[in-house]
C-alpha atoms as a PDB file:
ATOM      1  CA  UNK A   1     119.253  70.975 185.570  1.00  0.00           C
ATOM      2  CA  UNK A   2     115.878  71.184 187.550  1.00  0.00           C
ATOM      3  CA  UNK A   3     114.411  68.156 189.096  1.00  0.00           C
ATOM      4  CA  UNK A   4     110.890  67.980 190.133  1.00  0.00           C
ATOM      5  CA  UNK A   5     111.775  66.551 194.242  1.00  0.00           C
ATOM      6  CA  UNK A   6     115.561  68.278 195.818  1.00  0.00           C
ATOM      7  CA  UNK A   7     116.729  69.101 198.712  1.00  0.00           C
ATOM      8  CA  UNK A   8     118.857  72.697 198.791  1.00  0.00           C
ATOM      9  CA  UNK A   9     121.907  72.937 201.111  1.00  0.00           C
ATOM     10  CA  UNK A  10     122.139  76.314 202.846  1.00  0.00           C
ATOM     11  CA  UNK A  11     125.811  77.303 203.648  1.00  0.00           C
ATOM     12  CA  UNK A  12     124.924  80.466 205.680  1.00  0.00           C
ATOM     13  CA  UNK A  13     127.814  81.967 207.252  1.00  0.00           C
ATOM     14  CA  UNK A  14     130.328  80.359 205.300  1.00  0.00           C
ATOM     15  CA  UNK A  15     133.759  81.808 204.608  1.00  0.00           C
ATOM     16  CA  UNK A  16     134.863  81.778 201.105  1.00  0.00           C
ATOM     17  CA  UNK A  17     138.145  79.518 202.106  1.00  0.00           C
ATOM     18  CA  UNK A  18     136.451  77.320 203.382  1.00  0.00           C
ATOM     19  CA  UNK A  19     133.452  76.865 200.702  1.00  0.00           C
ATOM     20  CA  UNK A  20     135.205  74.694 198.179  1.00  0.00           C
ATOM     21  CA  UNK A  21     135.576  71.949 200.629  1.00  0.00           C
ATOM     22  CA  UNK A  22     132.044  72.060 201.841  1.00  0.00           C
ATOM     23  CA  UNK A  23     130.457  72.302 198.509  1.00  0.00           C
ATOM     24  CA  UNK A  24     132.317  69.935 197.309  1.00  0.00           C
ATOM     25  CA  UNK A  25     131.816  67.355 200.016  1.00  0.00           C
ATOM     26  CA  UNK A  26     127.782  68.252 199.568  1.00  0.00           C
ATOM     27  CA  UNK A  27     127.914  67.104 196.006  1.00  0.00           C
ATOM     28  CA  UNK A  28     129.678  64.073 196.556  1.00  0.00           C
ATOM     29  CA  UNK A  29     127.067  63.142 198.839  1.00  0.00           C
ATOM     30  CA  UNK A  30     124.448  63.452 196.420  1.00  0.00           C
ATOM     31  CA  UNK A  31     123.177  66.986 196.969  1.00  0.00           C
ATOM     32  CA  UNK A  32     122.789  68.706 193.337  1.00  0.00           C
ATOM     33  CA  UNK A  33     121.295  72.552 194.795  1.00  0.00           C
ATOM     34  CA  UNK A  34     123.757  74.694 196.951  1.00  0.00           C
ATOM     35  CA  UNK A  35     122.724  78.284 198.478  1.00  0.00           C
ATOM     36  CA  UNK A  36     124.617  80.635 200.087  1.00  0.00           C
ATOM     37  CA  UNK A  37     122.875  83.520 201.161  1.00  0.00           C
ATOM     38  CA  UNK A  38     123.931  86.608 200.979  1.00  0.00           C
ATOM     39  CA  UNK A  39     124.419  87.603 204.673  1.00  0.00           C
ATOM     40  CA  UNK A  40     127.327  85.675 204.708  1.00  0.00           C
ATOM     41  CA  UNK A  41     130.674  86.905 205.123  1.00  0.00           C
ATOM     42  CA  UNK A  42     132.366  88.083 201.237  1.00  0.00           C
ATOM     43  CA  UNK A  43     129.861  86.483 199.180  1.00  0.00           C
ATOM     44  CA  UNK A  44     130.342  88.017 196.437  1.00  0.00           C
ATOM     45  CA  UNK A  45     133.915  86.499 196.260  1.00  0.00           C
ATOM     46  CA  UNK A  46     132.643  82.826 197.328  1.00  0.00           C
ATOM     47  CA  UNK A  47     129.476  82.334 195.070  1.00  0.00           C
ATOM     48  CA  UNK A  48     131.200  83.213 191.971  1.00  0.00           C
ATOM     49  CA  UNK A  49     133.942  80.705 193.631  1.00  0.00           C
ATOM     50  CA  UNK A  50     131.519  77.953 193.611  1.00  0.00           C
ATOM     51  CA  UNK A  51     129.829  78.726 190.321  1.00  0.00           C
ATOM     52  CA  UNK A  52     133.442  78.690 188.480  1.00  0.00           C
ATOM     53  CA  UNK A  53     134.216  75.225 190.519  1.00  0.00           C
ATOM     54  CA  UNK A  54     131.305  73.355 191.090  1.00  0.00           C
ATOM     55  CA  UNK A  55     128.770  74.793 188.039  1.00  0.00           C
ATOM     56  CA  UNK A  56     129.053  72.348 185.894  1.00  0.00           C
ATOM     57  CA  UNK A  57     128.275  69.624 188.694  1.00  0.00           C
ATOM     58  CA  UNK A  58     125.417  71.159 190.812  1.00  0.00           C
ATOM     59  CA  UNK A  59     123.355  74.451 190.835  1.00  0.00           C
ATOM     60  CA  UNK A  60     124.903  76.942 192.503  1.00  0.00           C
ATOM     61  CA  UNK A  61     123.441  80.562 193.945  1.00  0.00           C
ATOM     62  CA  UNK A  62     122.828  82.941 196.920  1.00  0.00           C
ATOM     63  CA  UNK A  63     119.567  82.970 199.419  1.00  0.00           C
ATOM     64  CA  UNK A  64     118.147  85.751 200.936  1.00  0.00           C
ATOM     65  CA  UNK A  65     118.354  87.523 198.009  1.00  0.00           C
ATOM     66  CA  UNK A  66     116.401  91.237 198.936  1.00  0.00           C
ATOM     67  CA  UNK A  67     117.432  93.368 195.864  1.00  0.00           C
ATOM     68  CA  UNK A  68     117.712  93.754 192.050  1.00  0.00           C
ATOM     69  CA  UNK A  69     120.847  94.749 191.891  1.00  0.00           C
ATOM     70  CA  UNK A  70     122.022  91.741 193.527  1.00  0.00           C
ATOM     71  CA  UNK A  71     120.214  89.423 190.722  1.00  0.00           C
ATOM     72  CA  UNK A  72     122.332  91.054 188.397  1.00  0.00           C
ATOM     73  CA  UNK A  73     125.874  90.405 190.155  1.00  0.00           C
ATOM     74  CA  UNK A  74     124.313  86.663 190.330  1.00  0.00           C
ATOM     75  CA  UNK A  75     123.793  86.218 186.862  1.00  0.00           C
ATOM     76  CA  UNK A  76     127.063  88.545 185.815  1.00  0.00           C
ATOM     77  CA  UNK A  77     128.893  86.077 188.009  1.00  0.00           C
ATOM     78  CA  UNK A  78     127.013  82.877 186.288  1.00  0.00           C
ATOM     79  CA  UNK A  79     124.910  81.947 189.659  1.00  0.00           C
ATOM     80  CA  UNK A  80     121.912  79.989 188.295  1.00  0.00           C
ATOM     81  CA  UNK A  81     119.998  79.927 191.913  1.00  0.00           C
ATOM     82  CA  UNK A  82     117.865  82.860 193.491  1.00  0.00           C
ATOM     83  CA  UNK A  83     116.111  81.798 197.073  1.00  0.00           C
ATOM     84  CA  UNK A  84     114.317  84.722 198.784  1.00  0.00           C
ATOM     85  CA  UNK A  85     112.527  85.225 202.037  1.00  0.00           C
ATOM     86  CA  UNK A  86     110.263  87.193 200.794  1.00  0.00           C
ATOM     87  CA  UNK A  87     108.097  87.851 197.525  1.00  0.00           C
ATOM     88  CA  UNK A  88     109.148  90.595 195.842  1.00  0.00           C
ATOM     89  CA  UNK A  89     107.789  90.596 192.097  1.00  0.00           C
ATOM     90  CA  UNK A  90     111.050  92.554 190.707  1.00  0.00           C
ATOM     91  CA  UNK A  91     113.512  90.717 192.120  1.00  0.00           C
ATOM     92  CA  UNK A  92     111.508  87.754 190.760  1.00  0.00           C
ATOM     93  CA  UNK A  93     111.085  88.655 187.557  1.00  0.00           C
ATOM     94  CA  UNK A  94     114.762  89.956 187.135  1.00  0.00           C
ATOM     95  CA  UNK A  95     115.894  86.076 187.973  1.00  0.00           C
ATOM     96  CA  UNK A  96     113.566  84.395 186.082  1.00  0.00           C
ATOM     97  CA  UNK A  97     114.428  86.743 183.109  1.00  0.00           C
ATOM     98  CA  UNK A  98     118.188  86.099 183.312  1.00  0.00           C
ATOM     99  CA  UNK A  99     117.279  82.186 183.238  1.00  0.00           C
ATOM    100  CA  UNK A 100     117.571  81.526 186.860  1.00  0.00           C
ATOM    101  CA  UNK A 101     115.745  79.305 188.766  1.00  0.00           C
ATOM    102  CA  UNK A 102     113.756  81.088 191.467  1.00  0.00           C
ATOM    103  CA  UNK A 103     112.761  79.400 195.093  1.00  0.00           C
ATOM    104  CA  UNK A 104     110.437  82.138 196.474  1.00  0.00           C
ATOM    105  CA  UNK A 105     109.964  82.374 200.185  1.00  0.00           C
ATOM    106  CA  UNK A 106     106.001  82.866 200.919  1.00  0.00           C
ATOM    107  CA  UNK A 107     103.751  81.983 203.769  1.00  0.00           C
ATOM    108  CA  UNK A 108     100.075  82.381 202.609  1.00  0.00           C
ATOM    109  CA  UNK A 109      98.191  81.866 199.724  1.00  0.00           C
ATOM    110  CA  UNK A 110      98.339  85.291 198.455  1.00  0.00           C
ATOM    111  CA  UNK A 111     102.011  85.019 198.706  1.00  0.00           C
ATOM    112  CA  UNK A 112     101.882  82.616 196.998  1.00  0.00           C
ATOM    113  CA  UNK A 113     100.274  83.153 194.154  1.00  0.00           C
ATOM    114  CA  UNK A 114     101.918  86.533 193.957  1.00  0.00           C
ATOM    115  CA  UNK A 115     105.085  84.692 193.314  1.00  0.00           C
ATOM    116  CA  UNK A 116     104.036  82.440 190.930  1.00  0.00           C
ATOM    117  CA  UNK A 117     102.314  85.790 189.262  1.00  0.00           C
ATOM    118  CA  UNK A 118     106.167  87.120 189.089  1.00  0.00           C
ATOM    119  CA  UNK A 119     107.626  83.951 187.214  1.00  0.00           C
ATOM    120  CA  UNK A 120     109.109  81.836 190.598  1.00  0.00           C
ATOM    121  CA  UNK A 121     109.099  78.389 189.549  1.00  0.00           C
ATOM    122  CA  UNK A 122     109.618  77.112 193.112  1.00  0.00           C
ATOM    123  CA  UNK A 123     107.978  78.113 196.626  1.00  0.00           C
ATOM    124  CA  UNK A 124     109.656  78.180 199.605  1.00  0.00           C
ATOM    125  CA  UNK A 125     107.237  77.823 202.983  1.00  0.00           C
ATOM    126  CA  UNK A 126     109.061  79.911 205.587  1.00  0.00           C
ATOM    127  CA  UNK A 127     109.696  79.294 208.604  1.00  0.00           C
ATOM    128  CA  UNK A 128     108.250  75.706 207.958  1.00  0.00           C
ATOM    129  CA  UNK A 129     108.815  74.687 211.321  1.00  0.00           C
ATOM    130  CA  UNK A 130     106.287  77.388 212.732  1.00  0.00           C
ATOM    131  CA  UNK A 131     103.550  76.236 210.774  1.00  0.00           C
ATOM    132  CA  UNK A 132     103.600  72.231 210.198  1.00  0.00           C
ATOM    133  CA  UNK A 133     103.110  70.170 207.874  1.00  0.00           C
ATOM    134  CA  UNK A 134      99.626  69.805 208.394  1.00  0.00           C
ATOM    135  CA  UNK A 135      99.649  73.849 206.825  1.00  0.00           C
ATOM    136  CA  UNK A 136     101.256  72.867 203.829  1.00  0.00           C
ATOM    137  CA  UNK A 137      99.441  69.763 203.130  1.00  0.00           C
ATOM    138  CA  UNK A 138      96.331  72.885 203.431  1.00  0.00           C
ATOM    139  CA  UNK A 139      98.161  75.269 201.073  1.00  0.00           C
ATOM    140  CA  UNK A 140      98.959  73.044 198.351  1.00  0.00           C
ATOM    141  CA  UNK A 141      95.599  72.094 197.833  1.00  0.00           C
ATOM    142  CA  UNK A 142      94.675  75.065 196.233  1.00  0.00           C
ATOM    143  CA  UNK A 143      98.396  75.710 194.492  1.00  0.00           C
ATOM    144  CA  UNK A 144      98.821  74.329 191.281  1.00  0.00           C
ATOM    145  CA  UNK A 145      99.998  70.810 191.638  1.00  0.00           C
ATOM    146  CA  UNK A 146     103.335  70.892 189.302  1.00  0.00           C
ATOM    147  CA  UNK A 147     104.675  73.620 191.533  1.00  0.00           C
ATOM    148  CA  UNK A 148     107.540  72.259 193.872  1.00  0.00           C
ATOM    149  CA  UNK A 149     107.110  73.313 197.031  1.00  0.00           C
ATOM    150  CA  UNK A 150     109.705  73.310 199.846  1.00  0.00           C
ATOM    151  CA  UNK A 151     110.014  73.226 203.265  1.00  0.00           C
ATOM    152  CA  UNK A 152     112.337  75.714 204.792  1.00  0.00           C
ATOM    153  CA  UNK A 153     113.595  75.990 208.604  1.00  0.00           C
ATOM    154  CA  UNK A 154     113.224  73.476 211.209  1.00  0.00           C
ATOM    155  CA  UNK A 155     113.585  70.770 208.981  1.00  0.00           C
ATOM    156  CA  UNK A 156     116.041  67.774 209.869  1.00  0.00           C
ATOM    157  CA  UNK A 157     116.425  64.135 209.357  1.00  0.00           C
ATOM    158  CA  UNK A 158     114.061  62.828 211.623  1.00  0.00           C
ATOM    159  CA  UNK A 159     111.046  65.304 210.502  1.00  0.00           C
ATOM    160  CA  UNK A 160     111.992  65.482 207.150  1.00  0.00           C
ATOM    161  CA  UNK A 161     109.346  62.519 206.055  1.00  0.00           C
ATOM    162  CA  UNK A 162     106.114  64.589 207.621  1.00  0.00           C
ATOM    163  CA  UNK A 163     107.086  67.474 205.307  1.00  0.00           C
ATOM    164  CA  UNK A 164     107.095  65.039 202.300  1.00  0.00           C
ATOM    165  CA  UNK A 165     104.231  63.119 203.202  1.00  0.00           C
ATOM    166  CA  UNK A 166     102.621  66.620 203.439  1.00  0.00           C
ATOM    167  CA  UNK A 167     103.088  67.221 199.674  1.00  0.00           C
ATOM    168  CA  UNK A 168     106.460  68.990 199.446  1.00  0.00           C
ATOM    169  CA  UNK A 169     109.162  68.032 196.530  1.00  0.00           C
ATOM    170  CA  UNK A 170     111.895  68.574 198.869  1.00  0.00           C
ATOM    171  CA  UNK A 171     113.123  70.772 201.443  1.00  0.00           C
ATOM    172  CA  UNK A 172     115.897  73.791 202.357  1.00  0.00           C
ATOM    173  CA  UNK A 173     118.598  72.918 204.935  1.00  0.00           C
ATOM    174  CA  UNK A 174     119.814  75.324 207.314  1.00  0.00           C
ATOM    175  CA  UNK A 175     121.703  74.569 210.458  1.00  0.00           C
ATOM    176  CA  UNK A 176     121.002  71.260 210.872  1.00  0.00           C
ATOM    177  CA  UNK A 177     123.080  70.856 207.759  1.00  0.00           C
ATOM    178  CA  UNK A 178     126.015  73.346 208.356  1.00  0.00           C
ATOM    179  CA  UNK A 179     126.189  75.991 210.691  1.00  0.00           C
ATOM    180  CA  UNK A 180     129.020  78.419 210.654  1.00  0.00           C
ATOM    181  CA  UNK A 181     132.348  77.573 211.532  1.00  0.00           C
ATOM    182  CA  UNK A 182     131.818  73.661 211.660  1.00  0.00           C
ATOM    183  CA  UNK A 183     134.094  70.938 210.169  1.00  0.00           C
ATOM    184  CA  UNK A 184     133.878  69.497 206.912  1.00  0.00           C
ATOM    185  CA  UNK A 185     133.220  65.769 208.127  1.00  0.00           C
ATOM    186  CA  UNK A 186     130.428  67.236 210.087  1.00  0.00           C
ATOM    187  CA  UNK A 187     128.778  69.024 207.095  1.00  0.00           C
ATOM    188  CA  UNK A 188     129.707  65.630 205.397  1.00  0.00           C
ATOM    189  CA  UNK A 189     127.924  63.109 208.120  1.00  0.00           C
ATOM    190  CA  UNK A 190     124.547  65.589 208.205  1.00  0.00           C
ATOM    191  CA  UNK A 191     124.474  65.384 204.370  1.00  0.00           C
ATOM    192  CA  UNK A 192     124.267  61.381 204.684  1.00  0.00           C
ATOM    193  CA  UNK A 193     121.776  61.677 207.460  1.00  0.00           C
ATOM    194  CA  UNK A 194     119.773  64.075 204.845  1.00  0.00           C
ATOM    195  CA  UNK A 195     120.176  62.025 201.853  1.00  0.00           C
ATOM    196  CA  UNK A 196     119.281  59.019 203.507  1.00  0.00           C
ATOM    197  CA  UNK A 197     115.849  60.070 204.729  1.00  0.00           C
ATOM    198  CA  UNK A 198     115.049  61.907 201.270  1.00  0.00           C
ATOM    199  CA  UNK A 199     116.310  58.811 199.636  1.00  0.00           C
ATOM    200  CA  UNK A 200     114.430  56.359 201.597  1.00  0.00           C
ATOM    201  CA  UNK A 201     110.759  57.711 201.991  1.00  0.00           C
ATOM    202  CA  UNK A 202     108.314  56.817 199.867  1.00  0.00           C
ATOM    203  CA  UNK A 203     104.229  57.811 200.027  1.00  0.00           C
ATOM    204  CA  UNK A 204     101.916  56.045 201.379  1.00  0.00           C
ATOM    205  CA  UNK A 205      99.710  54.207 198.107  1.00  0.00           C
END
């Protein structure tokens, strides 16, 4: 399961009882890529969780991923996401060689490229917000064009469309999606809000 345009929900801070009904309510409203990083509180206990629950129905896996060791608890415990915030070739190559999909967080061109070099199969522009669209729009025109790119912090539903019109496939969601401690029907309403603006933009001929 890999589709060329998604948007990733990031559950950052979440508490393990109280993943199931977030994830769950994500998928239902269309979302098919869930991260929780792994500064939240027992991850280890929620992600493999999610992966036993919700694998079969979404891709499930950790951001802020920093070390090798944790790419192997991931893939011990079945997680088929990696999302970093930085580029680190060996945790890179460690993911992509245990067949998980890899969003790499980069800012320049030579980040880039240096996670592409490692295997990543998705890029991650980070923060997104302090940059602009008009930056990506610059840095994928020298990346190679089947290359998803995503936008990552600062996005929400009423910039969302700049960031694809700029070239990305899709985008990461942070706290204008969930932020920790919120209600379920509030996770569930910002997913709509999401998935309605991904849904609804097309490019300009």
């Amino acid at each position: 399961m890999q589709d060329a345009k998604a948007l990733v929900a990031i559950l950052r801070g979440i508490q393990p009882h109280e993943a199931s009904e977030h994830v769950g309510a994500l998928i239902e409203e269309g979302f098919r890529y869930i991260e929780i990083p792994l500064n939240s509180p027992e991850w280890m206990k929620s992600i493999p969780e999610m992966v036993v629950k919700y694998g079969e129905k979404a891709v499930i896996g950790a951001g802020t991923v920093l070390k090798v060791e944790q790419v192997d608890f991931l893939a011990e415990a079945g997680a088929k996401l990696v999302v970093t915030p930085n580029t680190n070739p060996a945790v890179i190559r460690r993911a992509v060689d245990a067949g998980m999909l890899v969003c790499a967080g980069c800012a320049t061109v030579t980040e880039a490229f240096s996670a592409l070099d490692a295997g990543a199969q998705w890029l991650k522009i980070f923060p997104s917000a302090a940059f602009g669209p008009a930056y990506i729009a610059a840095l994928k025109a020298v990346l190679p064009p089947e290359i998803p790119v995503l936008a990552v912090g600062g996005v929400t539903p009423e910039n969302l469309g700049e960031y694809l019109k700029a070239g990305c496939a899709g985008a990461g969601l942070g706290s204008d999606l969930y932020r920790a401690g919120q209600g379920v029907e509030v996770t569930r309403a910002q997913a709509r809000r999401f998935m309605a603006a991904f849904v609804s933009f097309s490019p300009s001929p």
